[in-house]
Protein backbone atom coordinates (compact mmCIF):
# COMPACT_ATOMS: atom_id res chain seq x y z
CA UNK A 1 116.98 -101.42 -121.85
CA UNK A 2 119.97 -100.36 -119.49
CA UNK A 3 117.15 -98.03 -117.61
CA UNK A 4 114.62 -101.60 -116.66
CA UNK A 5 117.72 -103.51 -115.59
CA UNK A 6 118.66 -101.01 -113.68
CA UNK A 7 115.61 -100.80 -112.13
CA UNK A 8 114.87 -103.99 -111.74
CA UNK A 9 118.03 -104.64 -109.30
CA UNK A 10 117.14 -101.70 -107.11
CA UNK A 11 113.49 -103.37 -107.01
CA UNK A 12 114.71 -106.72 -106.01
CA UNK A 13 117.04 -105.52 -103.76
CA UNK A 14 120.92 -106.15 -105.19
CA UNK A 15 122.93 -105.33 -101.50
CA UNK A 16 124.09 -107.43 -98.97
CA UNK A 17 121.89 -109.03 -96.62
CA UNK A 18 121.29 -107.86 -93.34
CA UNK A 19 123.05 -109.79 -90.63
CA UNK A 20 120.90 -112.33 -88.35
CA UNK A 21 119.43 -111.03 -85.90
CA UNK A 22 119.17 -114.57 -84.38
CA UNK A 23 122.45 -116.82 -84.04
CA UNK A 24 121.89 -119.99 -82.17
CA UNK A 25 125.68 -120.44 -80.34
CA UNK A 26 127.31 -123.76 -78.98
CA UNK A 27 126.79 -123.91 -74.98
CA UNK A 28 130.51 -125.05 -75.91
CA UNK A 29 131.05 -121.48 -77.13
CA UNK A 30 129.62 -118.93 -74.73
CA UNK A 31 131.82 -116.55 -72.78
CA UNK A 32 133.50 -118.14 -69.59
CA UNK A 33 131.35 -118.24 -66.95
CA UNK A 34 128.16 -117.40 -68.57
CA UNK A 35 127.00 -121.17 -68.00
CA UNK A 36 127.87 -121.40 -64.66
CA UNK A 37 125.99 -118.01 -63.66
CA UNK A 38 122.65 -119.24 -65.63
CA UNK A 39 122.98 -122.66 -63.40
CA UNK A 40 123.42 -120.33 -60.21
CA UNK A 41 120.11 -118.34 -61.01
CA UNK A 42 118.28 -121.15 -61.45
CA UNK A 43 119.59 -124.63 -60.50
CA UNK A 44 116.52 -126.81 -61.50
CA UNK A 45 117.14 -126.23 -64.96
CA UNK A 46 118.63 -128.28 -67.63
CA UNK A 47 120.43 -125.43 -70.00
CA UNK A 48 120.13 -127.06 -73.56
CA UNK A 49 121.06 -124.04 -76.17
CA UNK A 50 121.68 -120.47 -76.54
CA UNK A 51 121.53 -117.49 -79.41
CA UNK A 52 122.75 -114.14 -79.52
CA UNK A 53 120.65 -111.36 -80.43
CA UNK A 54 120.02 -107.23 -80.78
CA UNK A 55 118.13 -105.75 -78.34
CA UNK A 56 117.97 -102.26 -79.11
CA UNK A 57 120.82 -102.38 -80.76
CA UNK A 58 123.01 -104.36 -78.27
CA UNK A 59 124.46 -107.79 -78.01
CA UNK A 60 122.82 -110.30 -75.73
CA UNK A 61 123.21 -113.73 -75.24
CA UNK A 62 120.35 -115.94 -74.15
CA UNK A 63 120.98 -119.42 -72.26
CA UNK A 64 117.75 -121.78 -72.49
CA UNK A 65 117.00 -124.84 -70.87
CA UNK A 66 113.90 -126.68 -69.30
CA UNK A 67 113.02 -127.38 -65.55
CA UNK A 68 112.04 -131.21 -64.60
CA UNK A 69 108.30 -129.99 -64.69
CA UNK A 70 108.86 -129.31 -68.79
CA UNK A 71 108.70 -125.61 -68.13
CA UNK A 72 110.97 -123.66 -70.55
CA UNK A 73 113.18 -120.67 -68.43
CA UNK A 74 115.91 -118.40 -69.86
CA UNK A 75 118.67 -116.16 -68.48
CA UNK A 76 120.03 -113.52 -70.80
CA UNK A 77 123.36 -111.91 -70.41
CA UNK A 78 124.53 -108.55 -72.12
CA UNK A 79 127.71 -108.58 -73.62
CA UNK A 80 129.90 -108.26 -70.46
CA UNK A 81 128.71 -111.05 -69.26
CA UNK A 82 126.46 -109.30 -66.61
CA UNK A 83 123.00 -111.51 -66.18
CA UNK A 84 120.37 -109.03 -67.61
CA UNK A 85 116.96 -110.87 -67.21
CA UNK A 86 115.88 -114.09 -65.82
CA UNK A 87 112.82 -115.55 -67.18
């Protein structure tokens, strides 16, 4: 009986769960200046939220927000701050 408990926890998985890979983060909460850099690459845009994320196994922070014509942009930031990719 032992044995099928046992097993049945290794089956179901018993560990700790994996962290998110996906945080949404406060605008409030970002690093210093990582706001103001995202409104400097693209000035049109209203910057509503942000996550952090892994990318290959790294930190990065993406900033969203929409432009007046509805279109969504994004500026992500590695974990220096350092603007990484504007979309």
């Amino acid at each position: 009986m032992r044995y099928l408990i046992c097993l049945s926890f290794l089956l179901c998985g018993c560990g700790a769960q994996p962290a998110p890979t996906n945080v949404n983060v406060p605008l409030a909460e970002l690093a210093p200046g990582m706001l103001d850099a995202a409104k400097k690459k693209l000035p049109d845009v209203t910057f509503d939220s942000a996550r952090k994320k892994k990318v290959k196994g790294e930190e990065v922070f993406e900033i969203r927000g929409k432009q007046p014509n509805g279109k969504i942009r994004e500026v992500e930031f590695n974990s220096a701050g350092v603007v990484i990719e504007v979309e």
